[in-house]
PDB file of N, CA and C in Angstrom:
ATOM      1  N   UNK A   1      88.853  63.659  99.886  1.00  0.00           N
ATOM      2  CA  UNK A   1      88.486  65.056  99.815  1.00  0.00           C
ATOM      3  C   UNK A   1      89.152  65.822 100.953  1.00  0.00           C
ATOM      4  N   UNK A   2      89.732  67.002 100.829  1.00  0.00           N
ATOM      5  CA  UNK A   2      90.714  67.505 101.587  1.00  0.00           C
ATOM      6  C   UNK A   2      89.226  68.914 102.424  1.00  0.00           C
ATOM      7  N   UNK A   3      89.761  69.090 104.113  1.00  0.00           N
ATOM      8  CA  UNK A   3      88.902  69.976 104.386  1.00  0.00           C
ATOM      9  C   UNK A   3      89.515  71.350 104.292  1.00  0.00           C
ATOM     10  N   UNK A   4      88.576  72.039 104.035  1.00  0.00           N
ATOM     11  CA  UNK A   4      89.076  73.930 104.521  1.00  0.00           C
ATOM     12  C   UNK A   4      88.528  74.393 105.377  1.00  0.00           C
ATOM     13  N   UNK A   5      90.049  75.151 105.966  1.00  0.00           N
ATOM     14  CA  UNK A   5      90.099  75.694 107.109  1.00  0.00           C
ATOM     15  C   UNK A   5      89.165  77.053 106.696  1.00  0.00           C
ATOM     16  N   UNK A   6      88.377  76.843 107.325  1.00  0.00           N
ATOM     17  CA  UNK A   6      87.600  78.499 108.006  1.00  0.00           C
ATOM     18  C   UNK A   6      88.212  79.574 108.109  1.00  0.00           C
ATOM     19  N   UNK A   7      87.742  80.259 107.112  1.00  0.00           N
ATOM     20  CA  UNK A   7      88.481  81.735 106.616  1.00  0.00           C
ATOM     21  C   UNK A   7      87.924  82.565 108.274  1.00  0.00           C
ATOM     22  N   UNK A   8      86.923  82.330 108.900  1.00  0.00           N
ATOM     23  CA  UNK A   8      86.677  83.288 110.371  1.00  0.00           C
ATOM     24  C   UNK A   8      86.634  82.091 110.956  1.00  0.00           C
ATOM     25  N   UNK A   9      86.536  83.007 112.268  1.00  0.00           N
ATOM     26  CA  UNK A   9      86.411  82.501 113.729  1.00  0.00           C
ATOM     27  C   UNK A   9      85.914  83.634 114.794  1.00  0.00           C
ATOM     28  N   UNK A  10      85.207  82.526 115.654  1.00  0.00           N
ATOM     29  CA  UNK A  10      84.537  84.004 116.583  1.00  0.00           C
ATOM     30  C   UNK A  10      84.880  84.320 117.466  1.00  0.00           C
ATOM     31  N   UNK A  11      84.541  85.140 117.840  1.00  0.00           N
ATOM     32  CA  UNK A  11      85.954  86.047 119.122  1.00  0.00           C
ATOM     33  C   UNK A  11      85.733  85.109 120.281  1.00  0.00           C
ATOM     34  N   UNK A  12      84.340  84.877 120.661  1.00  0.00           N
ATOM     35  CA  UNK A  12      84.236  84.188 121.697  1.00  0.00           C
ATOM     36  C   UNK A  12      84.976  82.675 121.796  1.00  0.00           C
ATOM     37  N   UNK A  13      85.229  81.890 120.486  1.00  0.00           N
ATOM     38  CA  UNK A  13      85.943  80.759 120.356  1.00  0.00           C
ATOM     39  C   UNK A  13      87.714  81.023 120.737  1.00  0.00           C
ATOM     40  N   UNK A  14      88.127  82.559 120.111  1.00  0.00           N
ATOM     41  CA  UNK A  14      89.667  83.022 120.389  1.00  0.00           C
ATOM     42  C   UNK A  14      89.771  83.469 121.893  1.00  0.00           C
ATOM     43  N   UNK A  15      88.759  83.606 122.646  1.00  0.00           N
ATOM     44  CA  UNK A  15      89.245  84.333 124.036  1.00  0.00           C
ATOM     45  C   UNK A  15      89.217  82.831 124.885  1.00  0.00           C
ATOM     46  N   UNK A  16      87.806  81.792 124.455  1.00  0.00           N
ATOM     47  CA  UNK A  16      88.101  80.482 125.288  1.00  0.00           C
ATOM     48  C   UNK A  16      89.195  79.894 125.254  1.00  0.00           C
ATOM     49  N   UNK A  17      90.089  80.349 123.952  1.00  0.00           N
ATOM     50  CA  UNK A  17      91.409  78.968 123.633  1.00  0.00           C
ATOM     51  C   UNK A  17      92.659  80.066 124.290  1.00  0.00           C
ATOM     52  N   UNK A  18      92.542  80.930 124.378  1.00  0.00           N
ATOM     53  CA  UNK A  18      93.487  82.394 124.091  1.00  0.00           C
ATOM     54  C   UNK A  18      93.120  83.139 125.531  1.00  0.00           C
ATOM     55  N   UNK A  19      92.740  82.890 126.761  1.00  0.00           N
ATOM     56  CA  UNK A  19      92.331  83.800 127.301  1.00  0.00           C
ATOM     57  C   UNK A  19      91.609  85.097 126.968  1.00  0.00           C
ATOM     58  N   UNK A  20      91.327  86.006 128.232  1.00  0.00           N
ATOM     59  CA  UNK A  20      90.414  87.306 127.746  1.00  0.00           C
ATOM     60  C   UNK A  20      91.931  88.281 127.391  1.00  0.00           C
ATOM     61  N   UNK A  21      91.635  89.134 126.625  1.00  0.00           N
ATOM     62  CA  UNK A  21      92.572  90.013 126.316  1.00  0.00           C
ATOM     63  C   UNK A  21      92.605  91.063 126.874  1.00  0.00           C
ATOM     64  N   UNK A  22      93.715  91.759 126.676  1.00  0.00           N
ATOM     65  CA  UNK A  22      93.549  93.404 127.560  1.00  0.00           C
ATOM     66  C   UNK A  22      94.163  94.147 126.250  1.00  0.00           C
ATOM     67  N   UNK A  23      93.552  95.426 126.073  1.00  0.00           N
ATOM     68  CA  UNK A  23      93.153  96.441 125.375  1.00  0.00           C
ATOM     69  C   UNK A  23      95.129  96.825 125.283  1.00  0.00           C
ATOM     70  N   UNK A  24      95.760  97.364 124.092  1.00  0.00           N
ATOM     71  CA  UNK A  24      97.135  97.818 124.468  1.00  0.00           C
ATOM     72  C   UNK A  24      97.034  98.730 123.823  1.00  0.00           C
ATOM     73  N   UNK A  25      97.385  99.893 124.550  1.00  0.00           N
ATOM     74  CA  UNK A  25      97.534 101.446 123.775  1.00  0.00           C
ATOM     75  C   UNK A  25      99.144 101.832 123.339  1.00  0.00           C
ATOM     76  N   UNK A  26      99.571 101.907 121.844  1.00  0.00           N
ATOM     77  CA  UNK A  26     100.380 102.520 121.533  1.00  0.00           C
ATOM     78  C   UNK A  26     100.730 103.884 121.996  1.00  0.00           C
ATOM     79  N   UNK A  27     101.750 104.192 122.722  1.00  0.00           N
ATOM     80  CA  UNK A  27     102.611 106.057 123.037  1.00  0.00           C
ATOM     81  C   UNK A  27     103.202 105.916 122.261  1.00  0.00           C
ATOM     82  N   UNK A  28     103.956 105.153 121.120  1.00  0.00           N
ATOM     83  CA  UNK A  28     105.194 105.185 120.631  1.00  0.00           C
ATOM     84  C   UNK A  28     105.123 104.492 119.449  1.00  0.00           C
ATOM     85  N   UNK A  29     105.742 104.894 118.202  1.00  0.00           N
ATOM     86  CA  UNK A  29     106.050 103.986 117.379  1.00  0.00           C
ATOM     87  C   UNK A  29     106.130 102.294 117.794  1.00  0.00           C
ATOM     88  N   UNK A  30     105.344 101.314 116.708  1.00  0.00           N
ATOM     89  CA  UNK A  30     105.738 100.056 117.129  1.00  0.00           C
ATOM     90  C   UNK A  30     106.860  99.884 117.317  1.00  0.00           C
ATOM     91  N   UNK A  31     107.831 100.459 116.246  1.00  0.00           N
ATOM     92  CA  UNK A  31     109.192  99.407 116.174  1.00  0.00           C
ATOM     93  C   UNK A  31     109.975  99.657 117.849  1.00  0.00           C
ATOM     94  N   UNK A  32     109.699 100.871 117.811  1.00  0.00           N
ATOM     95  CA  UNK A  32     110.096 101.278 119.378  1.00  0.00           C
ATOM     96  C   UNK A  32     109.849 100.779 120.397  1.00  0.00           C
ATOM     97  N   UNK A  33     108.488 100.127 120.307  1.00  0.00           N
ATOM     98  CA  UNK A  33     107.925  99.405 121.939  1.00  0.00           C
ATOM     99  C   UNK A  33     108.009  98.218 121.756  1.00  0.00           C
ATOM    100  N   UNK A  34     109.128  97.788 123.023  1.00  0.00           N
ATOM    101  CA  UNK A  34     110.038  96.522 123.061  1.00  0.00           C
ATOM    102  C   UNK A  34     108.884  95.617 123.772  1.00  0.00           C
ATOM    103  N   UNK A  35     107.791  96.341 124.484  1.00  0.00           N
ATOM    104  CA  UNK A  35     106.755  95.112 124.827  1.00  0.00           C
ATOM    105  C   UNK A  35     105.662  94.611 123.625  1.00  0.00           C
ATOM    106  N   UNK A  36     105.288  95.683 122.953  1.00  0.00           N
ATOM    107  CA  UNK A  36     104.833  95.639 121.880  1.00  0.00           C
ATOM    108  C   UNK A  36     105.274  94.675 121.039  1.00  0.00           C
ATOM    109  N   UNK A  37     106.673  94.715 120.757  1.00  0.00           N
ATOM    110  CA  UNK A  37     107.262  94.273 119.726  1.00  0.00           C
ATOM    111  C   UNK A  37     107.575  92.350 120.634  1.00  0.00           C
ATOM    112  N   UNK A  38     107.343  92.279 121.893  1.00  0.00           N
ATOM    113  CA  UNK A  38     107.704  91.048 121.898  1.00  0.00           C
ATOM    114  C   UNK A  38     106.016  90.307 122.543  1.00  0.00           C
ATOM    115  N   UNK A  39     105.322  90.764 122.565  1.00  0.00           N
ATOM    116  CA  UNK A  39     103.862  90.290 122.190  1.00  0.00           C
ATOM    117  C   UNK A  39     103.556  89.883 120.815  1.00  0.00           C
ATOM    118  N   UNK A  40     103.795  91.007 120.137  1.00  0.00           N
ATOM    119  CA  UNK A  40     104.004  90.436 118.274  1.00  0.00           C
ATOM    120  C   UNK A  40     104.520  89.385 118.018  1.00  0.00           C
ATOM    121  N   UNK A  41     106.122  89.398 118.587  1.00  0.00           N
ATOM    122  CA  UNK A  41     106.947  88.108 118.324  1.00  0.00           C
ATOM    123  C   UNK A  41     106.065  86.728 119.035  1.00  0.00           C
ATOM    124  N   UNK A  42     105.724  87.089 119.889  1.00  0.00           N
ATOM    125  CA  UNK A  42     105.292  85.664 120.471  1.00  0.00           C
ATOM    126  C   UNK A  42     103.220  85.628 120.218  1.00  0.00           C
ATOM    127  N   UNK A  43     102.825  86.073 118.865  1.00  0.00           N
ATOM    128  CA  UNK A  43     101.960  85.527 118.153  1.00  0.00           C
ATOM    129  C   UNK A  43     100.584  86.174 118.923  1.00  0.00           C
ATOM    130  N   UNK A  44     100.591  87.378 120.193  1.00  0.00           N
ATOM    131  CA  UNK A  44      99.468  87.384 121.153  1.00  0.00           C
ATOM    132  C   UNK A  44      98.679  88.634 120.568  1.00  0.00           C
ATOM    133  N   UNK A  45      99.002  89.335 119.735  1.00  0.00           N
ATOM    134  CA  UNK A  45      98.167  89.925 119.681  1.00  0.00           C
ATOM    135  C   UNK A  45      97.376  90.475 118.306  1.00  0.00           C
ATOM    136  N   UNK A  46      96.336  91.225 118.547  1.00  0.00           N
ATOM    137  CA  UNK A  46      94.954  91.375 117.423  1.00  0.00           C
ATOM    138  C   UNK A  46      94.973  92.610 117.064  1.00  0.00           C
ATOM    139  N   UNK A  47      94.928  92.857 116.083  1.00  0.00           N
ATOM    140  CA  UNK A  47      94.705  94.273 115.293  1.00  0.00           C
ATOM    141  C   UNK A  47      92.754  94.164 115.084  1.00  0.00           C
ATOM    142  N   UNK A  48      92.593  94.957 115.554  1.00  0.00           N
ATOM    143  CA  UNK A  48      90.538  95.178 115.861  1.00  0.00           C
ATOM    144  C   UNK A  48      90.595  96.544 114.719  1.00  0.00           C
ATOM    145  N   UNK A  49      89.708  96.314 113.918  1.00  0.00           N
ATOM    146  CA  UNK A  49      89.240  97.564 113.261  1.00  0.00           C
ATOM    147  C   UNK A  49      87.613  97.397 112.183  1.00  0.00           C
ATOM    148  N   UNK A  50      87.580  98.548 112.106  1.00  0.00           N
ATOM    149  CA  UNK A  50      86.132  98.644 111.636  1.00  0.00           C
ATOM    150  C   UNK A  50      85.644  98.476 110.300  1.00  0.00           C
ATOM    151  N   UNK A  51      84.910  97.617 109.982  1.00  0.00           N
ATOM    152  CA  UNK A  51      84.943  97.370 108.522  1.00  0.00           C
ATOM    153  C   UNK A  51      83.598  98.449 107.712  1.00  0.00           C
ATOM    154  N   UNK A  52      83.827  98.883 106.477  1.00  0.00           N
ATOM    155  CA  UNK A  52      82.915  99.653 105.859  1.00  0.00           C
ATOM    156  C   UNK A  52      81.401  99.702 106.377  1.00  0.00           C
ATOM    157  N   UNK A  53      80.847  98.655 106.893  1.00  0.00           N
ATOM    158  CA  UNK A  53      79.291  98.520 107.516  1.00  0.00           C
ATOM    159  C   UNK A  53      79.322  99.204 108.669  1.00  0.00           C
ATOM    160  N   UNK A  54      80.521  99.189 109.396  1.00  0.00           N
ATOM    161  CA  UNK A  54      80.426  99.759 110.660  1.00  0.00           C
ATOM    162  C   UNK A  54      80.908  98.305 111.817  1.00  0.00           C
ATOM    163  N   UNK A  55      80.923  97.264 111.757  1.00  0.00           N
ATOM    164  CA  UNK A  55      80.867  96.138 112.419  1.00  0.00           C
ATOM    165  C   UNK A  55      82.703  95.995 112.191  1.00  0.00           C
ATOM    166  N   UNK A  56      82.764  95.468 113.960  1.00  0.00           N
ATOM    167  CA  UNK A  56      84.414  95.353 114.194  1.00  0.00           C
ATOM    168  C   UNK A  56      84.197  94.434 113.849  1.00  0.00           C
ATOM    169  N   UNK A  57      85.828  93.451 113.381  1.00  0.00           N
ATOM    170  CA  UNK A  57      86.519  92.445 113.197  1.00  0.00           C
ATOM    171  C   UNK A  57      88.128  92.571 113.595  1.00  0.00           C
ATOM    172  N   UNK A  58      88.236  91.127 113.515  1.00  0.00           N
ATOM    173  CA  UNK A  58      89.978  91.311 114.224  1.00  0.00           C
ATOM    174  C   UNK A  58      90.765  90.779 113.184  1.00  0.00           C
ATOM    175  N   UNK A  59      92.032  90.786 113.362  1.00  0.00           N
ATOM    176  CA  UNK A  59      92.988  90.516 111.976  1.00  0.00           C
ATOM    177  C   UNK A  59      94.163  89.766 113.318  1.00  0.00           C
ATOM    178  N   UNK A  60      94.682  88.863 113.026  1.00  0.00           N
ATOM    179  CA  UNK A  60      95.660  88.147 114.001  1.00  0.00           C
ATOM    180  C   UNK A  60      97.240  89.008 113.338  1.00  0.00           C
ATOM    181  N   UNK A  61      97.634  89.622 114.833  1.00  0.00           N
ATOM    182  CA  UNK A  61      98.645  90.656 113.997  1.00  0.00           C
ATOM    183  C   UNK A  61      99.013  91.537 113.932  1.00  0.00           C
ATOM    184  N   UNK A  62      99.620  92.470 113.472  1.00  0.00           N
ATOM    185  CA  UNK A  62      99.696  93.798 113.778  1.00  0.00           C
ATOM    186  C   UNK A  62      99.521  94.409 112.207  1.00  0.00           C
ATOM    187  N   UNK A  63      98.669  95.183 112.395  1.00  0.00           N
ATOM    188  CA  UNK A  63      98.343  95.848 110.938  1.00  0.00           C
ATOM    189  C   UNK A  63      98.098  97.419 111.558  1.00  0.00           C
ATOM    190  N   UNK A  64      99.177  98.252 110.700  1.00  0.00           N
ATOM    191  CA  UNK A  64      98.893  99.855 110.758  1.00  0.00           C
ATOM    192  C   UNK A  64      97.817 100.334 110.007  1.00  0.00           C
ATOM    193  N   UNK A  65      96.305 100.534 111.126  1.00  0.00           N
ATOM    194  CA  UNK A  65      95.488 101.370 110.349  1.00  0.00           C
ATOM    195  C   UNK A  65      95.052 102.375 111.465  1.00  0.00           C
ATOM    196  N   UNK A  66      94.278 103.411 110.549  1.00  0.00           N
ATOM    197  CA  UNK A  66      93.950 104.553 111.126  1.00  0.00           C
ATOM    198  C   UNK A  66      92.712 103.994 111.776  1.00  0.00           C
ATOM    199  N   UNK A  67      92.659 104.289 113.133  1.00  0.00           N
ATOM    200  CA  UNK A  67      91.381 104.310 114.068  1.00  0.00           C
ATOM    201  C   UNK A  67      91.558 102.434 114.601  1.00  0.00           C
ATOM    202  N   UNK A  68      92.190 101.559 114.582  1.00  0.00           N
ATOM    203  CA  UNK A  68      92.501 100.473 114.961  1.00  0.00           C
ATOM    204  C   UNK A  68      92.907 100.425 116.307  1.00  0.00           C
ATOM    205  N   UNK A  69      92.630  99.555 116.871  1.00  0.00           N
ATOM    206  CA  UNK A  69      92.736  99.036 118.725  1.00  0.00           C
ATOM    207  C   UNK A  69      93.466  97.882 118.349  1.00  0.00           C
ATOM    208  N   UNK A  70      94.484  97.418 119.411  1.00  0.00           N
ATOM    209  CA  UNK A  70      94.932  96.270 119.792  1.00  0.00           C
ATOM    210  C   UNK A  70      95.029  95.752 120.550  1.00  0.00           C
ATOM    211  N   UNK A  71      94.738  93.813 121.201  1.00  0.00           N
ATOM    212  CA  UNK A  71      94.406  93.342 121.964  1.00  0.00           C
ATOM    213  C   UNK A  71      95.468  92.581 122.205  1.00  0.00           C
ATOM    214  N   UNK A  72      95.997  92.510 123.130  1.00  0.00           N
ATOM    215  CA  UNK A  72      97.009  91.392 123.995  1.00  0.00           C
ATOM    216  C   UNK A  72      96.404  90.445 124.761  1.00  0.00           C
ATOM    217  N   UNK A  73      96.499  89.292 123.994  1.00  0.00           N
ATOM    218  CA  UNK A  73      96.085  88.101 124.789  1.00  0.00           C
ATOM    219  C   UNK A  73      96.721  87.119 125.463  1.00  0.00           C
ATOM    220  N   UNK A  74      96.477  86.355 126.429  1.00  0.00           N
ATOM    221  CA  UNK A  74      97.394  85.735 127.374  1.00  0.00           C
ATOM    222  C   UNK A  74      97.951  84.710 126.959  1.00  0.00           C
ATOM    223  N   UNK A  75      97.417  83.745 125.994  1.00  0.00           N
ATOM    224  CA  UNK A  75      98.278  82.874 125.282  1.00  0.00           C
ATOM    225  C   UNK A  75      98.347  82.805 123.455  1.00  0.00           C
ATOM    226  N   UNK A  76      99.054  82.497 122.918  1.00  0.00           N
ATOM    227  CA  UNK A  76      99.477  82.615 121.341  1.00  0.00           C
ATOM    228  C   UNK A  76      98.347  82.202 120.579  1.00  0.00           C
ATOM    229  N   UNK A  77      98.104  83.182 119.702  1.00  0.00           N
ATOM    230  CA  UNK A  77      96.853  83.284 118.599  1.00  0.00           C
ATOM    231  C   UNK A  77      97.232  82.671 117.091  1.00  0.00           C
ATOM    232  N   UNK A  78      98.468  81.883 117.209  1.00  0.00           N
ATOM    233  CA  UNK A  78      99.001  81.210 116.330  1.00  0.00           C
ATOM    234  C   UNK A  78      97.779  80.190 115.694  1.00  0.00           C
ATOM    235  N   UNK A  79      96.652  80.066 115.805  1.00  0.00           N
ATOM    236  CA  UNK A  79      95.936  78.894 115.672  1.00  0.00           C
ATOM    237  C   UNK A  79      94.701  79.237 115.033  1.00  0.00           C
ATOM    238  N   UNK A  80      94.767  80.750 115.014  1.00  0.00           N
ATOM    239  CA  UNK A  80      94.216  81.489 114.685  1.00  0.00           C
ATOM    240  C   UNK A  80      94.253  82.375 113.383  1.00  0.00           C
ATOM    241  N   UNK A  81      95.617  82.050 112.962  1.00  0.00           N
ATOM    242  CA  UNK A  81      96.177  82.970 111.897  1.00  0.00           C
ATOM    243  C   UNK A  81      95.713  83.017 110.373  1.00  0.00           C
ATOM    244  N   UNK A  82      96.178  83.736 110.006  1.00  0.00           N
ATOM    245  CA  UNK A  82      95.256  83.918 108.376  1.00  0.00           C
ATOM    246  C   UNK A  82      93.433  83.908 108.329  1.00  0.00           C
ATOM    247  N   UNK A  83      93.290  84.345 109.845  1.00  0.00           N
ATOM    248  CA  UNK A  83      91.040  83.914 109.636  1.00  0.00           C
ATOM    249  C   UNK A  83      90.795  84.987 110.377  1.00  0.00           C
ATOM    250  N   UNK A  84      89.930  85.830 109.846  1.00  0.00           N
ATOM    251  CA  UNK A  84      89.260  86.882 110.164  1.00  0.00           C
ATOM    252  C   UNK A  84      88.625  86.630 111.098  1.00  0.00           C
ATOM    253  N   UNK A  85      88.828  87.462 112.391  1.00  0.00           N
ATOM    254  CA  UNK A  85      87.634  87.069 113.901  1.00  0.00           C
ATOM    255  C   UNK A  85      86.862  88.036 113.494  1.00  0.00           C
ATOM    256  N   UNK A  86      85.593  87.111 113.797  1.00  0.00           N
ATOM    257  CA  UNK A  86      84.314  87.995 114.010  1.00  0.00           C
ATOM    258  C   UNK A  86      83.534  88.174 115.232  1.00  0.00           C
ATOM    259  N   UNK A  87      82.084  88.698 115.600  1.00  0.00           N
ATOM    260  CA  UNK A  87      81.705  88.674 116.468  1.00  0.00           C
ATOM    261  C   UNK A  87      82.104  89.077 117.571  1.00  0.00           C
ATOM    262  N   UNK A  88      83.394  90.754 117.855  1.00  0.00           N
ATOM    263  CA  UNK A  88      83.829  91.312 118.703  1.00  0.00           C
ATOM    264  C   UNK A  88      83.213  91.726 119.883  1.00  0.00           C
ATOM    265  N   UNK A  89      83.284  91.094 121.050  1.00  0.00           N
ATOM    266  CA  UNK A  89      82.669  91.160 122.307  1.00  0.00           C
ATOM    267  C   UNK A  89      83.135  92.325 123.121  1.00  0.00           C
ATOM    268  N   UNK A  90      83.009  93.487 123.256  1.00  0.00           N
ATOM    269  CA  UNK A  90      83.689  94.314 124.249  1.00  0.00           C
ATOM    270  C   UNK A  90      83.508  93.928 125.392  1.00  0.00           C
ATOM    271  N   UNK A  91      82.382  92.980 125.854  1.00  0.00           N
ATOM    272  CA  UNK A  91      82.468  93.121 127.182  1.00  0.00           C
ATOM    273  C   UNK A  91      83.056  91.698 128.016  1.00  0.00           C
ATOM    274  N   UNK A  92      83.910  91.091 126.702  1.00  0.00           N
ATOM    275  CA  UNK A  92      84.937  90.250 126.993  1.00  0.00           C
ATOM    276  C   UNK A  92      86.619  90.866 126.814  1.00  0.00           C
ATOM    277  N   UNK A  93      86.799  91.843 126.817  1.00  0.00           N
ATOM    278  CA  UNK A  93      88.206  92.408 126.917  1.00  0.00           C
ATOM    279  C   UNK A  93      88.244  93.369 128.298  1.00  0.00           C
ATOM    280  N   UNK A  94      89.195  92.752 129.036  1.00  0.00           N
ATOM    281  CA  UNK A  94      89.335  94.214 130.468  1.00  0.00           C
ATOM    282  C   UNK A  94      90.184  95.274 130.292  1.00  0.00           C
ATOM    283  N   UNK A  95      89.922  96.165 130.433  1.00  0.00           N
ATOM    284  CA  UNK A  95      90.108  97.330 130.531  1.00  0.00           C
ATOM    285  C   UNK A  95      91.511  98.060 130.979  1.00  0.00           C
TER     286      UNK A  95
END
């Protein structure tokens, strides 16, 4: 019998394996921001946005939505990919 991987994971499990993250504010088009764009490349960061109930979740990634935050984390979220984080801690991301 083959296992499945866990469609989520909880934030607090992605910041222990992944370090704490820091908050990254877009000035500029992505394609434009060469730090942006090489955090992406190297798998670190989270697209955070709000789902219909009102309750955040994270998406491993960069996804263009309206009212979305993104998190840069200190090591690659590759391990993480394709599973919805849940359980968004603000008062585990610095500022």
């Amino acid at each position: 019998m083959k296992l499945l991987k866990a469609k989520t994971a909880r934030f607090s499990e992605v910041v222990e394996k992944c370090g704490e993250p820091d908050v990254y504010t877009l000035w500029q088009k992505p394609a434009a921001d060469r730090h942006f764009q090489g955090q992406l490349k190297n798998n670190r960061l989270m697209t955070v946005q709000q789902s219909p109930s009102g309750t955040d979740f994270g998406i491993i990634g960069f996804k263009d939505r309206k009212g979305a935050r993104y998190l840069v984390f200190q090591k690659s979220l590759k391990h993480f990919a394709d599973r919805r984080v849940i359980g968004i801690d603000w008062a585990l991301i610095t500022e």
